[in-house]
Structure formats: C-alpha cells, structure tokens
PDB file of N, CA and C in Angstrom:
ATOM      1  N   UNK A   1     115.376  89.198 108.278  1.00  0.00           N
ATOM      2  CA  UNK A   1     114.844  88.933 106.957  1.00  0.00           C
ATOM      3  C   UNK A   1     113.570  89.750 106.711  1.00  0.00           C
ATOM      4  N   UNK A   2     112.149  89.763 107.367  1.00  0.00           N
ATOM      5  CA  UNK A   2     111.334  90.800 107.642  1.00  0.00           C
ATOM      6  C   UNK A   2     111.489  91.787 107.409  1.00  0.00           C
ATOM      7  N   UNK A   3     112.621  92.091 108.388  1.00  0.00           N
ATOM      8  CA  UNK A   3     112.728  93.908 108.177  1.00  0.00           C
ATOM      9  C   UNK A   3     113.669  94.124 107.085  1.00  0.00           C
ATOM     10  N   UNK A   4     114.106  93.584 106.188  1.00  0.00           N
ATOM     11  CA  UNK A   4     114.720  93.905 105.380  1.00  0.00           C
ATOM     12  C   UNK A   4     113.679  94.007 104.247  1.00  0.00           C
ATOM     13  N   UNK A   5     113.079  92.875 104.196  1.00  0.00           N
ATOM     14  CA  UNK A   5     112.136  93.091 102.863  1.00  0.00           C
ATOM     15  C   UNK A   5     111.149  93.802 102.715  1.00  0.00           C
ATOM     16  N   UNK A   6     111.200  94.440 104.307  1.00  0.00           N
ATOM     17  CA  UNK A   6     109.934  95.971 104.569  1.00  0.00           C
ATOM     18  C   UNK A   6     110.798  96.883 103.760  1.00  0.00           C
ATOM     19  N   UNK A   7     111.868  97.164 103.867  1.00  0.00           N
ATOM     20  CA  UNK A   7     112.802  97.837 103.538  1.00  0.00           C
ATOM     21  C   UNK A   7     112.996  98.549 101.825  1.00  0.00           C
ATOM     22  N   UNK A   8     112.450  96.948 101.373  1.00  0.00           N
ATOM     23  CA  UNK A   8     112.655  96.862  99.876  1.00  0.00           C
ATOM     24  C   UNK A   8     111.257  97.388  99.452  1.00  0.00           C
ATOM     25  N   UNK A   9     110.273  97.460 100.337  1.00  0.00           N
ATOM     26  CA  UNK A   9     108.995  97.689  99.530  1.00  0.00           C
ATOM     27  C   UNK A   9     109.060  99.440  98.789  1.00  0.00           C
ATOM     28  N   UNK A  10     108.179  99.158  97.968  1.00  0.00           N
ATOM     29  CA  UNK A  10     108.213 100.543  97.629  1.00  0.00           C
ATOM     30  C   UNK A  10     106.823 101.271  98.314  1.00  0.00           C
ATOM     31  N   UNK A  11     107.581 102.482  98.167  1.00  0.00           N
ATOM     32  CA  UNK A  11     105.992 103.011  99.400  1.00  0.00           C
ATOM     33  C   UNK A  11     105.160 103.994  98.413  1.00  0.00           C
ATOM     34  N   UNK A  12     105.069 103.673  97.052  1.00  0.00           N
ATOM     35  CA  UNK A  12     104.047 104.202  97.099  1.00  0.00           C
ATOM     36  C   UNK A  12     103.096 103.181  96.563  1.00  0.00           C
ATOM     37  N   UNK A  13     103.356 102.114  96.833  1.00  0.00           N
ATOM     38  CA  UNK A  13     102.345 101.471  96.634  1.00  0.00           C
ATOM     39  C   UNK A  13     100.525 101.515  96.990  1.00  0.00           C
ATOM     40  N   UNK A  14      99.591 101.229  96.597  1.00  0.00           N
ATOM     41  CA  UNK A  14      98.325 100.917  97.631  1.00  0.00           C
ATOM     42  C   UNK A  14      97.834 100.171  98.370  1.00  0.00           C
ATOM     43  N   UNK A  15      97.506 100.498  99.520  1.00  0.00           N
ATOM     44  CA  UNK A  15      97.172  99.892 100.608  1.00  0.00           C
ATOM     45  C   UNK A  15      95.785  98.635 100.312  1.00  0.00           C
ATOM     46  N   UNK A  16      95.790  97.523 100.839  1.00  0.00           N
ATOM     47  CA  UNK A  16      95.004  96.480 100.426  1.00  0.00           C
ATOM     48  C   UNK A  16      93.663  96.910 101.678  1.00  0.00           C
ATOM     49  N   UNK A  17      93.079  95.409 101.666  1.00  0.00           N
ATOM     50  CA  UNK A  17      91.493  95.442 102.207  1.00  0.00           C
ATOM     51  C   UNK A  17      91.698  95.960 103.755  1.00  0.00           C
ATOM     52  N   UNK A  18      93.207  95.635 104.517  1.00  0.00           N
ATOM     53  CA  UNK A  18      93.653  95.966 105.546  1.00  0.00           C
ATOM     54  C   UNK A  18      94.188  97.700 105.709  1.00  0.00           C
ATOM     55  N   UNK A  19      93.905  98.538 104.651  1.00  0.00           N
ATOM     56  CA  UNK A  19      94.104  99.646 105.038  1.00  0.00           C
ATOM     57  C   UNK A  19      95.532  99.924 105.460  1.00  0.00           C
ATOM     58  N   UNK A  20      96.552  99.115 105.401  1.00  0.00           N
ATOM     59  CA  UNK A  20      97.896  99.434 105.907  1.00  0.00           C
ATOM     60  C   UNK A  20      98.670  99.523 104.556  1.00  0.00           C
ATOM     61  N   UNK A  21      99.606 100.945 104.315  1.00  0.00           N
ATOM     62  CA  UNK A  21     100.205 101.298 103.361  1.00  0.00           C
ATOM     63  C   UNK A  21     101.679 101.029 103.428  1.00  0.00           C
ATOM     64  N   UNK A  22     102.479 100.743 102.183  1.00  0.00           N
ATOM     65  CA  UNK A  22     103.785 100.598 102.578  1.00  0.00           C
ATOM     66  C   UNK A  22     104.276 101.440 103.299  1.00  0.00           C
ATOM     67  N   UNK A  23     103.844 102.660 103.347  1.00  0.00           N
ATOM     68  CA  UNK A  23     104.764 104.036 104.061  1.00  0.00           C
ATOM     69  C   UNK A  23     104.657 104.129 105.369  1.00  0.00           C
ATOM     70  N   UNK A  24     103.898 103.279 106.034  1.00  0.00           N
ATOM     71  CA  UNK A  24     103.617 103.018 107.644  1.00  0.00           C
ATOM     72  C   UNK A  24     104.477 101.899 108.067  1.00  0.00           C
ATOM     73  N   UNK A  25     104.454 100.172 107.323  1.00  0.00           N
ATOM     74  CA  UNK A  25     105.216  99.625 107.342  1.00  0.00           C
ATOM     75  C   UNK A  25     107.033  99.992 107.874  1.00  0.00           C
ATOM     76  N   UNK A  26     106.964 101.031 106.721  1.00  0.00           N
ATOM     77  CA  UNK A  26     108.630 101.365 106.307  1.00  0.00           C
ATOM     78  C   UNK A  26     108.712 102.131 107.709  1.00  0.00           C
ATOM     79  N   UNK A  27     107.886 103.028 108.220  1.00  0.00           N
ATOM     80  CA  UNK A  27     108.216 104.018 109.396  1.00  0.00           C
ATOM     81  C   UNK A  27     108.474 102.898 110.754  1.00  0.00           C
ATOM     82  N   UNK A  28     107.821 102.280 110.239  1.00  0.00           N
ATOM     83  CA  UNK A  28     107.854 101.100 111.774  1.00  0.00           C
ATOM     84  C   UNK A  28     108.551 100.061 112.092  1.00  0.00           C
ATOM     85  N   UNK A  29     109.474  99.206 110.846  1.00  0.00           N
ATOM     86  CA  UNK A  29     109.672  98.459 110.529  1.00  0.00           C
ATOM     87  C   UNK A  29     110.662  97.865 111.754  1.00  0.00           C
ATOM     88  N   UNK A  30     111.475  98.731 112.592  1.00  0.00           N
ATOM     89  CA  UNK A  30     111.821  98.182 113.669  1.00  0.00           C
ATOM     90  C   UNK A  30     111.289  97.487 114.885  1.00  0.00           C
ATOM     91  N   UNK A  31     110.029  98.106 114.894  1.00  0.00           N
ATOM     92  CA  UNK A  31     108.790  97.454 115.868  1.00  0.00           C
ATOM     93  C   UNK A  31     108.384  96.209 115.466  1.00  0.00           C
ATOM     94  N   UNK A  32     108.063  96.526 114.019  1.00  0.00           N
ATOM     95  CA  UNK A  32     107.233  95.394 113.706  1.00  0.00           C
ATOM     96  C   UNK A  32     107.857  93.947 112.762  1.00  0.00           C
ATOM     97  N   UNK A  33     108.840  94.261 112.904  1.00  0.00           N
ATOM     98  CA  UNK A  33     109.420  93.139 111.938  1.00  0.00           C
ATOM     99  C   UNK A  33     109.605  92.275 112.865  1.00  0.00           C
ATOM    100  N   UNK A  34     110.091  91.569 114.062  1.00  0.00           N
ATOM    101  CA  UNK A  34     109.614  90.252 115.201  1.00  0.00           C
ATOM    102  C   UNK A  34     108.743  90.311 115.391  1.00  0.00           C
ATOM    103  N   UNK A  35     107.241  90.914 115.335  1.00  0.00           N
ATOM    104  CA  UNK A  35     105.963  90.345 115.665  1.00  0.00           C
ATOM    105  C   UNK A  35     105.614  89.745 114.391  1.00  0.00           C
ATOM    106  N   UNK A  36     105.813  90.355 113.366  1.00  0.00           N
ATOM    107  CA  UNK A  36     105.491  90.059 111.621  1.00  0.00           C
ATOM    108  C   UNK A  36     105.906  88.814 111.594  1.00  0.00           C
ATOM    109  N   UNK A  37     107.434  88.426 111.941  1.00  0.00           N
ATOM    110  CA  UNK A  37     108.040  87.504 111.553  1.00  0.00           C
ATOM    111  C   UNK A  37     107.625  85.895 112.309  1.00  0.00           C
ATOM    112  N   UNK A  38     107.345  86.325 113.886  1.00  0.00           N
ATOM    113  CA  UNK A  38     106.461  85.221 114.651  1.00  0.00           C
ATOM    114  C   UNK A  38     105.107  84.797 113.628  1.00  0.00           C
ATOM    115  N   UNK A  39     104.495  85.565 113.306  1.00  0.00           N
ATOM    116  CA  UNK A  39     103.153  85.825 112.183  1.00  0.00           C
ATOM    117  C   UNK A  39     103.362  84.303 111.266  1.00  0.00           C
ATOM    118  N   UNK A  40     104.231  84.890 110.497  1.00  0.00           N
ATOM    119  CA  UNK A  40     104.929  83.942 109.161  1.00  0.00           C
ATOM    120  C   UNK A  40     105.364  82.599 109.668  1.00  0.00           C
ATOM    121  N   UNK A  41     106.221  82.698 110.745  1.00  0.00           N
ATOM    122  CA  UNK A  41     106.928  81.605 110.910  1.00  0.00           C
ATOM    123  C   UNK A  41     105.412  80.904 111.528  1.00  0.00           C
ATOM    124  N   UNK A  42     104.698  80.947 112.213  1.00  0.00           N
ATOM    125  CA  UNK A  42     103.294  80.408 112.851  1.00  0.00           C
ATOM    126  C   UNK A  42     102.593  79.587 111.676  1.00  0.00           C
ATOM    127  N   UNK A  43     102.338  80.618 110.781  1.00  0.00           N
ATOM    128  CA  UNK A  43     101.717  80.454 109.500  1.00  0.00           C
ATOM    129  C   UNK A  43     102.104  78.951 108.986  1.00  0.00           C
ATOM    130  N   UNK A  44     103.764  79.645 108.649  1.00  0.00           N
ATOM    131  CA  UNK A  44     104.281  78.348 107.729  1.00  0.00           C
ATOM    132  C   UNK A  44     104.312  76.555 108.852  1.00  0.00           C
ATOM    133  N   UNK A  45     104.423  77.084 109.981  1.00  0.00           N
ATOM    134  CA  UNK A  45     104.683  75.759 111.099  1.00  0.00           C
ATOM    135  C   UNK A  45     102.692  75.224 110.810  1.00  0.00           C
ATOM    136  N   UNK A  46     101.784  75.832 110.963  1.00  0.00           N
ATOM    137  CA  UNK A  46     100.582  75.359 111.224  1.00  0.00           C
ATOM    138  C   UNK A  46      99.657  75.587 109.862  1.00  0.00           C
ATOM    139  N   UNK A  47     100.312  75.815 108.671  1.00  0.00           N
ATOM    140  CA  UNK A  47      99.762  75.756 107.611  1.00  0.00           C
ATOM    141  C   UNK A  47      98.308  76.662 107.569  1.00  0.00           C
ATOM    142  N   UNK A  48      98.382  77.957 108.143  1.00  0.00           N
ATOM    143  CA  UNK A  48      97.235  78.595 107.789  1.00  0.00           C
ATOM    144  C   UNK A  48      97.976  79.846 107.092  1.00  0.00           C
ATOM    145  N   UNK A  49      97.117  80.674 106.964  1.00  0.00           N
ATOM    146  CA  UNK A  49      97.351  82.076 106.216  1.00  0.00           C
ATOM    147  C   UNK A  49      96.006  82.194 106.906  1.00  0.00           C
ATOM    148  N   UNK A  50      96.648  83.792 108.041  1.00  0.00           N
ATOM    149  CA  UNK A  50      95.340  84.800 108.325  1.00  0.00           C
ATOM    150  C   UNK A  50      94.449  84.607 107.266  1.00  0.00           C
ATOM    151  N   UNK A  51      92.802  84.766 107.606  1.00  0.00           N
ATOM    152  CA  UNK A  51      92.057  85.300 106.279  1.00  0.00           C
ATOM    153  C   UNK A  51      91.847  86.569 105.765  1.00  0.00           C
ATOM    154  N   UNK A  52      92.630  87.526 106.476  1.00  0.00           N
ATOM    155  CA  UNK A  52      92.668  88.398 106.039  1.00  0.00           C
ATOM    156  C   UNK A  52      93.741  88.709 104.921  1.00  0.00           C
ATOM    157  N   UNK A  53      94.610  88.084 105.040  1.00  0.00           N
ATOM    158  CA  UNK A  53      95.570  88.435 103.919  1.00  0.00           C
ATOM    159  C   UNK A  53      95.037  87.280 102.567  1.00  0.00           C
ATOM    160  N   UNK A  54      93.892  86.721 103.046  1.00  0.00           N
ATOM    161  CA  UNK A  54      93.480  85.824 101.529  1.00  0.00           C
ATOM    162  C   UNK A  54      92.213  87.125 100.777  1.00  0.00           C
ATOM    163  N   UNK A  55      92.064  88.479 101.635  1.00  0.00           N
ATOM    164  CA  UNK A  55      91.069  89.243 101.030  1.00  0.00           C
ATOM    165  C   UNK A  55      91.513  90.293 100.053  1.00  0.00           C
ATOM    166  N   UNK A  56      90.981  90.652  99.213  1.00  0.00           N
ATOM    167  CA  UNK A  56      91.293  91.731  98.493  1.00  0.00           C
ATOM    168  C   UNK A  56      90.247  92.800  97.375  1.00  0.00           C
ATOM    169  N   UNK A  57      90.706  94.218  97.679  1.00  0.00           N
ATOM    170  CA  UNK A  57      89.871  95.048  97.236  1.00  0.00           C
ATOM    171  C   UNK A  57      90.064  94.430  95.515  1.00  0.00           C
ATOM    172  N   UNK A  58      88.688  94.333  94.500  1.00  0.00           N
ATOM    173  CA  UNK A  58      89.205  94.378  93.024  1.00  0.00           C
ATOM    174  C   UNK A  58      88.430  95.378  92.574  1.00  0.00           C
ATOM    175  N   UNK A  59      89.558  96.379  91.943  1.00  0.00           N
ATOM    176  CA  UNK A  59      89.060  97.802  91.466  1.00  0.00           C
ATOM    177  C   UNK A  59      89.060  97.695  89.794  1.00  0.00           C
ATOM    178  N   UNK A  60      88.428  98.874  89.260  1.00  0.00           N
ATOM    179  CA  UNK A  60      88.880  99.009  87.388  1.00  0.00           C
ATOM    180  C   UNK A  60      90.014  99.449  86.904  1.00  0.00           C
ATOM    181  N   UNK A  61      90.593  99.341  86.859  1.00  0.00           N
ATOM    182  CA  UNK A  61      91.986 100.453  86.001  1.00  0.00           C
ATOM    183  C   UNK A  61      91.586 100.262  84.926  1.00  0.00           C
ATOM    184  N   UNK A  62      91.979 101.835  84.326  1.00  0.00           N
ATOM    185  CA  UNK A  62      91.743 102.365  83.277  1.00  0.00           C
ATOM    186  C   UNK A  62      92.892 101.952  82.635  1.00  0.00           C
ATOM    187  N   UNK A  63      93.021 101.516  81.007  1.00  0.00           N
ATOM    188  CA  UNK A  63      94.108 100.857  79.997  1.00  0.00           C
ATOM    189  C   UNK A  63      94.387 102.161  79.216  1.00  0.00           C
ATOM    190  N   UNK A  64      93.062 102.168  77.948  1.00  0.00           N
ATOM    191  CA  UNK A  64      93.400 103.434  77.193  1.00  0.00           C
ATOM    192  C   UNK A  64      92.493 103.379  76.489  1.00  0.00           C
ATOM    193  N   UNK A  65      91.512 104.386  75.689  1.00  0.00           N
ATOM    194  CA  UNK A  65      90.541 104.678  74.441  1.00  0.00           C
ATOM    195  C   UNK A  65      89.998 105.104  75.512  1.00  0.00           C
ATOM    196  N   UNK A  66      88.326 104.787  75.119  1.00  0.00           N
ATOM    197  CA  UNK A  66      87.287 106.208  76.026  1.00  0.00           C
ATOM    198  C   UNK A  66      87.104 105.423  77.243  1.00  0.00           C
ATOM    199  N   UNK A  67      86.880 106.315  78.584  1.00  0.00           N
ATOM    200  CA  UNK A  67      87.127 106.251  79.564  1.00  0.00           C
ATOM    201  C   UNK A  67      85.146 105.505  79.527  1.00  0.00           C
ATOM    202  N   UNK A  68      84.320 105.752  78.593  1.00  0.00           N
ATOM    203  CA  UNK A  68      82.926 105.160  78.989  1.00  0.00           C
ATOM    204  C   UNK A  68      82.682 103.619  78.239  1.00  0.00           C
ATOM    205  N   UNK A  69      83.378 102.836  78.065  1.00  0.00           N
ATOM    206  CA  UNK A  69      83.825 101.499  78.039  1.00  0.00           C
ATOM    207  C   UNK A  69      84.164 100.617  78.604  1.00  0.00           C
ATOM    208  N   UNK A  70      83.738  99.855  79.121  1.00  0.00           N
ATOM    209  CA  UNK A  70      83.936  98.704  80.077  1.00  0.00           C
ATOM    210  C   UNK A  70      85.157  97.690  79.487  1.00  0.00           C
ATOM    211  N   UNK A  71      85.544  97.721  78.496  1.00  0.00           N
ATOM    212  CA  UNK A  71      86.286  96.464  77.814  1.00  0.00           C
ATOM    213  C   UNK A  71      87.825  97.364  77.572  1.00  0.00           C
ATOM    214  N   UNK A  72      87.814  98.809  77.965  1.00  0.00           N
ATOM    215  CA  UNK A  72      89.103  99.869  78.491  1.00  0.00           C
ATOM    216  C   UNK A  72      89.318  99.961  79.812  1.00  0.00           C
ATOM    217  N   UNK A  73      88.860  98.758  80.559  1.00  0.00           N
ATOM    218  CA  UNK A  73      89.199  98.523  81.935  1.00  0.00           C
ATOM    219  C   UNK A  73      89.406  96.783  81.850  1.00  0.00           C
ATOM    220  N   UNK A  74      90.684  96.823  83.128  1.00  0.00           N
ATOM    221  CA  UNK A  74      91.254  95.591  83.792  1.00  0.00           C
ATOM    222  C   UNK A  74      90.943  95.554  85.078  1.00  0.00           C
ATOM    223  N   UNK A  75      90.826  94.722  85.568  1.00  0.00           N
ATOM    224  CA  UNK A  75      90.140  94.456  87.185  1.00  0.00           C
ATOM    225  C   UNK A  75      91.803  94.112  87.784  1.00  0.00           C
ATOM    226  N   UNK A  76      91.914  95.141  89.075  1.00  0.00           N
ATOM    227  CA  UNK A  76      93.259  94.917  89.947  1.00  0.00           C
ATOM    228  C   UNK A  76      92.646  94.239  91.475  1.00  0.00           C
ATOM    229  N   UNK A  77      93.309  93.699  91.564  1.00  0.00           N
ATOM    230  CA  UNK A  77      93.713  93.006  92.720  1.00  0.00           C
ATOM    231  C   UNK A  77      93.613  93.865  93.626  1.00  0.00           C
ATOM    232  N   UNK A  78      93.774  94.736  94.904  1.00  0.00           N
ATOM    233  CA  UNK A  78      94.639  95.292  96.149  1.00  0.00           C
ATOM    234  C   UNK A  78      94.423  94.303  97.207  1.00  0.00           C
ATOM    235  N   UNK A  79      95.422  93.445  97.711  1.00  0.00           N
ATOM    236  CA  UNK A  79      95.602  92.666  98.567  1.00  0.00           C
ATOM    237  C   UNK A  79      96.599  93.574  99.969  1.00  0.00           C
ATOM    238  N   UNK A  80      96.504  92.670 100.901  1.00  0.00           N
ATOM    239  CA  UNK A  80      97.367  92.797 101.700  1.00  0.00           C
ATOM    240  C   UNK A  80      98.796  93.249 101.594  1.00  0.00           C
ATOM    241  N   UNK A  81      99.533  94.489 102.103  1.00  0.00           N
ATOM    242  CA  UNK A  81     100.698  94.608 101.818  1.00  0.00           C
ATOM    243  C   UNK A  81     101.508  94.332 102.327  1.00  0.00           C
ATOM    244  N   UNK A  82     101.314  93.098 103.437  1.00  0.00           N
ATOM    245  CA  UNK A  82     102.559  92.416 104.325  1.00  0.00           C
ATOM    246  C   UNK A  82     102.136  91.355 103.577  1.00  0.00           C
ATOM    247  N   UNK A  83     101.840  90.571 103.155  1.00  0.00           N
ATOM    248  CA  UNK A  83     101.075  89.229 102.208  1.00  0.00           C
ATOM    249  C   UNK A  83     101.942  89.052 101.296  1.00  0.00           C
ATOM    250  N   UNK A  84     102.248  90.104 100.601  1.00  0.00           N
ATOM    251  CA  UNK A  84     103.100  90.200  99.350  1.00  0.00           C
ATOM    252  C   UNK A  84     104.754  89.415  99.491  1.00  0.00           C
ATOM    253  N   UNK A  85     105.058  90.127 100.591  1.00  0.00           N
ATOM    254  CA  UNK A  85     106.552  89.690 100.727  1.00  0.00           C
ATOM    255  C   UNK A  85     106.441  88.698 101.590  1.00  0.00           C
TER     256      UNK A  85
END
C-alpha cells in the first residue's frame, strides 16, 4: 500500500520542512516503503504523528496584479511529503 502511493505521487512536487522531494521518494520506494509503513502503522497503533511531519515551511505565492502588493499574495503551506499520503 506505501509503495504504491509513493508511486502515485507526483514528483515535481516541493519538498517540505524535511527537505525530502517526491523524486527521491519515487527512486527509493522499494527500500523505503516497509520502514515508512512500520512508521504509520506505529503512529496509528500509539496515536502520535512524528513532530516533524506536524511542521511546515509557509511561503508567499504570487496570484496576479503587481508583484509589490502584499494582498497579490497567498500564504502556502510546504509540509512533509510522506505526511501527505
């Protein structure tokens, strides 16, 4: 199940506060999908979530009109990209 939904990610996504990009994921995904999956299943049995996957970069994206406007920016998220799935 893991390695399948590594599978599905798209890689060009951006990498969260953890610095790990989908396109590393996807290269590895045979390694790492039973350690990932011990991860989750731990998680869900003892009710935590790493705190690292509760962190996240929040950047500006630009929408549209002049780029020297604060109210032509939305604040993004970049979280964790094993977190997601």
């Amino acid at each position: 199940m893991v390695a399948m939904k590594i599978r599905d990610m798209k890689d060009n996504k951006s990498p969260g506060v953890d610095g790990i990009p989908p396109k590393l994921l996807l290269e590895i995904v045979e390694q790492i999908s039973i350690p990932l999956a011990t991860v989750f299943n731990l998680s869900l049995e003892e009710g935590i979530v790493p705190l690292e996957w509760k962190e996240a970069n929040i950047i500006p994206l630009f929408k549209k009109g002049s780029r020297n406007k604060l109210e032509n920016y939305r604040p993004v998220s970049l979280t964790s990209v094993i977190c997601k799935y």
